[in-house]
N, C-alpha and C. Protein backbone atom coordinates (compact mmCIF):
# COMPACT_ATOMS: atom_id res chain seq x y z
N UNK A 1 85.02 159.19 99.61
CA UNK A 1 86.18 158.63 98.95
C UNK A 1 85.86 157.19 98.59
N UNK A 2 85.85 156.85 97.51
CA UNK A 2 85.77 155.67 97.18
C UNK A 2 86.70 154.43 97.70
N UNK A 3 86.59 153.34 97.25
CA UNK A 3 87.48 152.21 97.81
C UNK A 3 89.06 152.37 96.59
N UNK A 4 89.07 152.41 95.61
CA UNK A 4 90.47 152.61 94.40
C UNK A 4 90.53 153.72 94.96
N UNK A 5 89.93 154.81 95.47
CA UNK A 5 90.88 156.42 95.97
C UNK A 5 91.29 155.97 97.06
N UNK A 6 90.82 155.28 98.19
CA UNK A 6 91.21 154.76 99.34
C UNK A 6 92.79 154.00 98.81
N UNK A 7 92.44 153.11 98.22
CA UNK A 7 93.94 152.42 97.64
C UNK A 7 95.21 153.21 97.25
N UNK A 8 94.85 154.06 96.87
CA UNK A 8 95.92 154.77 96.09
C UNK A 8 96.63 155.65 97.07
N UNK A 9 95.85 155.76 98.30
CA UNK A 9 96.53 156.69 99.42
C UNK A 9 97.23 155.71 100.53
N UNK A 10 98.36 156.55 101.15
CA UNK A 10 99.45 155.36 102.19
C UNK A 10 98.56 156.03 103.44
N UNK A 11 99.50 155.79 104.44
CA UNK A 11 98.38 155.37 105.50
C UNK A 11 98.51 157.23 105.89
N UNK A 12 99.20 157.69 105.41
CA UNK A 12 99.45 159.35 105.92
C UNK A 12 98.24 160.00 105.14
N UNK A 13 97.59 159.16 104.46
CA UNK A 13 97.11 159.88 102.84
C UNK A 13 97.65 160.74 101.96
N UNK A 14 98.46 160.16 102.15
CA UNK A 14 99.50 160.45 100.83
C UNK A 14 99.24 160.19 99.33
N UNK A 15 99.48 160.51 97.79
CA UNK A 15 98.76 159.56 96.71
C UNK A 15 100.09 158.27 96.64
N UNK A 16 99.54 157.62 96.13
CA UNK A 16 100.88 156.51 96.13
C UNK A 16 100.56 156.37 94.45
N UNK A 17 101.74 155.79 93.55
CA UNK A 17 101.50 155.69 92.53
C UNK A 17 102.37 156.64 91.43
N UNK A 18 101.67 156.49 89.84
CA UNK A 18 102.55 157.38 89.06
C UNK A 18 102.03 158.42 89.33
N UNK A 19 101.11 158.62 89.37
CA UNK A 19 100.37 160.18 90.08
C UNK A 19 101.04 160.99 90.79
N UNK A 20 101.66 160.31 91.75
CA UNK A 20 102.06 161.04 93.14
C UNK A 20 103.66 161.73 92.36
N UNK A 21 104.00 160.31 91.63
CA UNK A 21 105.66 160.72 90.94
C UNK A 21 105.33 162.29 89.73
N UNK A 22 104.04 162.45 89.24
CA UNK A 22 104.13 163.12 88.34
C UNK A 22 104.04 164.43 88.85
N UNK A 23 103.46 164.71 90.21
CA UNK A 23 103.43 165.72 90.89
C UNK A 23 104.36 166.54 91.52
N UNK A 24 105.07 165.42 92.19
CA UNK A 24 106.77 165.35 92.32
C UNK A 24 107.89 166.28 91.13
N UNK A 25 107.57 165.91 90.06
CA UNK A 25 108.18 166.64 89.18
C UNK A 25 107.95 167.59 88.70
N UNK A 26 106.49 168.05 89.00
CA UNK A 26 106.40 170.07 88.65
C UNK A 26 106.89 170.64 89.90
N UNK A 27 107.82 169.97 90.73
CA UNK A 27 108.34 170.93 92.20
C UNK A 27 109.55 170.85 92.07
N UNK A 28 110.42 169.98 90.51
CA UNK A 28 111.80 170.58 90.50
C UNK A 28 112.07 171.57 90.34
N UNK A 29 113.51 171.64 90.61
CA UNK A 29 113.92 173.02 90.94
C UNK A 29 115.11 172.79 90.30
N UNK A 30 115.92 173.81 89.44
CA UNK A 30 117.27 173.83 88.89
C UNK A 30 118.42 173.86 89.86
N UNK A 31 119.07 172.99 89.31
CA UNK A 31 120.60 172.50 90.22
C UNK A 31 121.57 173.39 89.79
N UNK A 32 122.30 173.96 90.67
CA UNK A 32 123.47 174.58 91.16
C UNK A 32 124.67 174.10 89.96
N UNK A 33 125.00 174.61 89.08
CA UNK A 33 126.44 174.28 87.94
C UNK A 33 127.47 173.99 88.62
N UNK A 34 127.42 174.92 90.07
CA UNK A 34 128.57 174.63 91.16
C UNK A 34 128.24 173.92 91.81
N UNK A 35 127.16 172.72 91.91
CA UNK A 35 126.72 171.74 93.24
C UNK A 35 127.98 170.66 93.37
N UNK A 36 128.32 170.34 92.13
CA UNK A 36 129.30 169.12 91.81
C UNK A 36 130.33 169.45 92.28
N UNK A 37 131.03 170.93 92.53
CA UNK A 37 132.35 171.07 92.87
C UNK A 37 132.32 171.37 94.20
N UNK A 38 130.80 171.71 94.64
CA UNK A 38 131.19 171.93 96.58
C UNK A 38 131.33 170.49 96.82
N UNK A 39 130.33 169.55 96.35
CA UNK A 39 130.09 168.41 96.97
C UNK A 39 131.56 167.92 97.29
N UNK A 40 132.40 167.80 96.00
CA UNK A 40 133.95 167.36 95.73
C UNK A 40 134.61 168.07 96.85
N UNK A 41 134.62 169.38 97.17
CA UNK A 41 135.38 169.59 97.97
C UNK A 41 135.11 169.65 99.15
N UNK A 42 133.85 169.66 99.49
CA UNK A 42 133.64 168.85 101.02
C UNK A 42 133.89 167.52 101.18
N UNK A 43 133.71 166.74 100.46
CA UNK A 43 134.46 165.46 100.39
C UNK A 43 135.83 165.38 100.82
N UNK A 44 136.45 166.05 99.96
CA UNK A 44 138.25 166.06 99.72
C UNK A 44 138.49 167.03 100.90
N UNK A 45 137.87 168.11 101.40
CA UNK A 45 138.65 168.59 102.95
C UNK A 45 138.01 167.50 104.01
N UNK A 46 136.83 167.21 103.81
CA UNK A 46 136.54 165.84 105.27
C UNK A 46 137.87 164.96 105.15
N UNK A 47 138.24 164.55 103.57
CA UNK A 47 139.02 163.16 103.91
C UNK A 47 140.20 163.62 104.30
N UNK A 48 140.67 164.68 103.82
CA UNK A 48 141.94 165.75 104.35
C UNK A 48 142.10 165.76 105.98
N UNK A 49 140.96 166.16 106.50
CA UNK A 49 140.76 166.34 108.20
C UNK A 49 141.16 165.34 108.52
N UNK A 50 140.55 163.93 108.16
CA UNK A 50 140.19 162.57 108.44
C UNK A 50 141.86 162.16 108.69
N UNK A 51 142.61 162.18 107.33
CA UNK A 51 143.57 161.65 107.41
C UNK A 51 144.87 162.60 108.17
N UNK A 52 144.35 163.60 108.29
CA UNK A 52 145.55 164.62 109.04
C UNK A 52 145.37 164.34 110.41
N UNK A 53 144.39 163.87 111.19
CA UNK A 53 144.04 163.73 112.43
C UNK A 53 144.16 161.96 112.83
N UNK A 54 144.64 161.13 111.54
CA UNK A 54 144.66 159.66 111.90
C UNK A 54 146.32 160.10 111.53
N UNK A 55 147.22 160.60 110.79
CA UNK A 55 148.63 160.87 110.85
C UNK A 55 149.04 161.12 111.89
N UNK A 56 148.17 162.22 113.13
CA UNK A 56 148.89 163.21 113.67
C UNK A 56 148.63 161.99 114.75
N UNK A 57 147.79 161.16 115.18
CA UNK A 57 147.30 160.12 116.20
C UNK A 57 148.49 159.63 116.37
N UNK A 58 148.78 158.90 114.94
CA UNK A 58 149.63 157.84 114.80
C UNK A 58 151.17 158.08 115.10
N UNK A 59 151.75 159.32 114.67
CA UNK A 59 152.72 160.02 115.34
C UNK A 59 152.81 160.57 116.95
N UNK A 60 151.48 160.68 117.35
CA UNK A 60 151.75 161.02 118.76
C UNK A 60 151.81 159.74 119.59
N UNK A 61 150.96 158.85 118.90
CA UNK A 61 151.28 157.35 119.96
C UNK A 61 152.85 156.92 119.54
N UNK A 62 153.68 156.94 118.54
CA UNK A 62 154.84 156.73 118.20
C UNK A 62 155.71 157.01 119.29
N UNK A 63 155.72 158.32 119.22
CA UNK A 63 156.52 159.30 119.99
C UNK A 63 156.48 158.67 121.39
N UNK A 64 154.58 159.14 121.67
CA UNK A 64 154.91 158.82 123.22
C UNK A 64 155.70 157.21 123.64
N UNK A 65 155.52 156.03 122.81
CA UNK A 65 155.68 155.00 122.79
C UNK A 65 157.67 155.44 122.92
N UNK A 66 158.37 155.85 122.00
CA UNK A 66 159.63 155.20 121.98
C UNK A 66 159.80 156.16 123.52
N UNK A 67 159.53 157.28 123.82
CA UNK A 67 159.72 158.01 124.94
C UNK A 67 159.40 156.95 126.50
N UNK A 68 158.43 156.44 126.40
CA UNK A 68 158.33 155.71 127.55
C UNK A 68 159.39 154.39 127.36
N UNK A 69 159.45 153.92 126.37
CA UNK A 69 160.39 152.94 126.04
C UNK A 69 162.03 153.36 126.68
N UNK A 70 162.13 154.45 125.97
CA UNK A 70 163.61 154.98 126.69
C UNK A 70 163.50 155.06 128.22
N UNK A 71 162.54 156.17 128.49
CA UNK A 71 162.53 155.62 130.10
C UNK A 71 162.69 154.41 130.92
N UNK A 72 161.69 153.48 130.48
CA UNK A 72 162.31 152.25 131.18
C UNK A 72 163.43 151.23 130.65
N UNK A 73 164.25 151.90 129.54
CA UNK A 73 165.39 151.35 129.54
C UNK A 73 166.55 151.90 130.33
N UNK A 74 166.25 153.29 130.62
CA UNK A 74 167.03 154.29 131.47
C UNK A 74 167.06 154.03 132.75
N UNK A 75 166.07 153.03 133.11
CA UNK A 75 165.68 152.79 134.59
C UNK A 75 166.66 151.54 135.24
N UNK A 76 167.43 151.76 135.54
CA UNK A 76 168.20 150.74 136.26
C UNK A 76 167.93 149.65 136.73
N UNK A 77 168.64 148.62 136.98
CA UNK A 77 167.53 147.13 137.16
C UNK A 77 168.41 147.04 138.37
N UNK A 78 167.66 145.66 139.02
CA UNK A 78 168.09 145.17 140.07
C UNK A 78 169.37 144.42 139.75
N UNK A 79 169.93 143.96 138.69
CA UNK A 79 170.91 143.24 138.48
C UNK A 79 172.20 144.26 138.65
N UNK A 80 172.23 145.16 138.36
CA UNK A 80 172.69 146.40 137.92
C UNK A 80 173.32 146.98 139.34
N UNK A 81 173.78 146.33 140.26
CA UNK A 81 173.93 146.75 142.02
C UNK A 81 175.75 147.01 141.99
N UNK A 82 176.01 147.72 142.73
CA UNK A 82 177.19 147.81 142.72
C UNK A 82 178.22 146.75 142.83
N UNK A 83 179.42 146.20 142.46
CA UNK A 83 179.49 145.16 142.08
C UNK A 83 180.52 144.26 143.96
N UNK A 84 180.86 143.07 144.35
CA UNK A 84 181.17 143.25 145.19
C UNK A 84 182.52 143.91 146.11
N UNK A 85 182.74 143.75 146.74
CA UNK A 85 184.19 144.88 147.64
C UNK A 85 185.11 143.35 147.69
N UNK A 86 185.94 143.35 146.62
CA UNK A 86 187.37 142.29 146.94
C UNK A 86 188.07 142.35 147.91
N UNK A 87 188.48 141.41 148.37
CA UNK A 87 189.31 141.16 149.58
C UNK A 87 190.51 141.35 149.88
């Protein structure tokens, strides 16, 4: 192998260069007419999941929140004592 064939290869010996790109392109392969519309709708059900599961969060901390809230407003205080016996 010469020293310019040496150059032209990465350290895997790989070709590096337009060479390597032109080779690259007799191994395309024809794309899917339907690739564009799975992609879209795996997109649009992830963000669907995404946001149905940050709604449903946000409603369950709500909930539990005013629920414990009522509880300790329900909870009687120390001020709250029976009041005193008049004379």
């Amino acid at each position: 192998m010469s020293d310019h064939e040496h150059q032209d290869r990465d350290d895997h010996g790989a070709r590096n260069g337009p060479s390597a790109i032109s080779e690259l392109a007799d191994l395309e392969i024809e794309v899917s007419p339907e690739l564009q519309g799975r992609v879209v709708r795996d997109i649009n059900r992830r963000t669907l999941a995404a946001d149905s599961l940050d709604f449903s969060f946000t409603v369950m901390s709500q909930i539990f929140w005013e629920h414990l809230r009522t509880l300790i407003e329900s909870w009687p205080s120390r001020k709250q004592t029976t009041p005193p016996a008049e004379d």
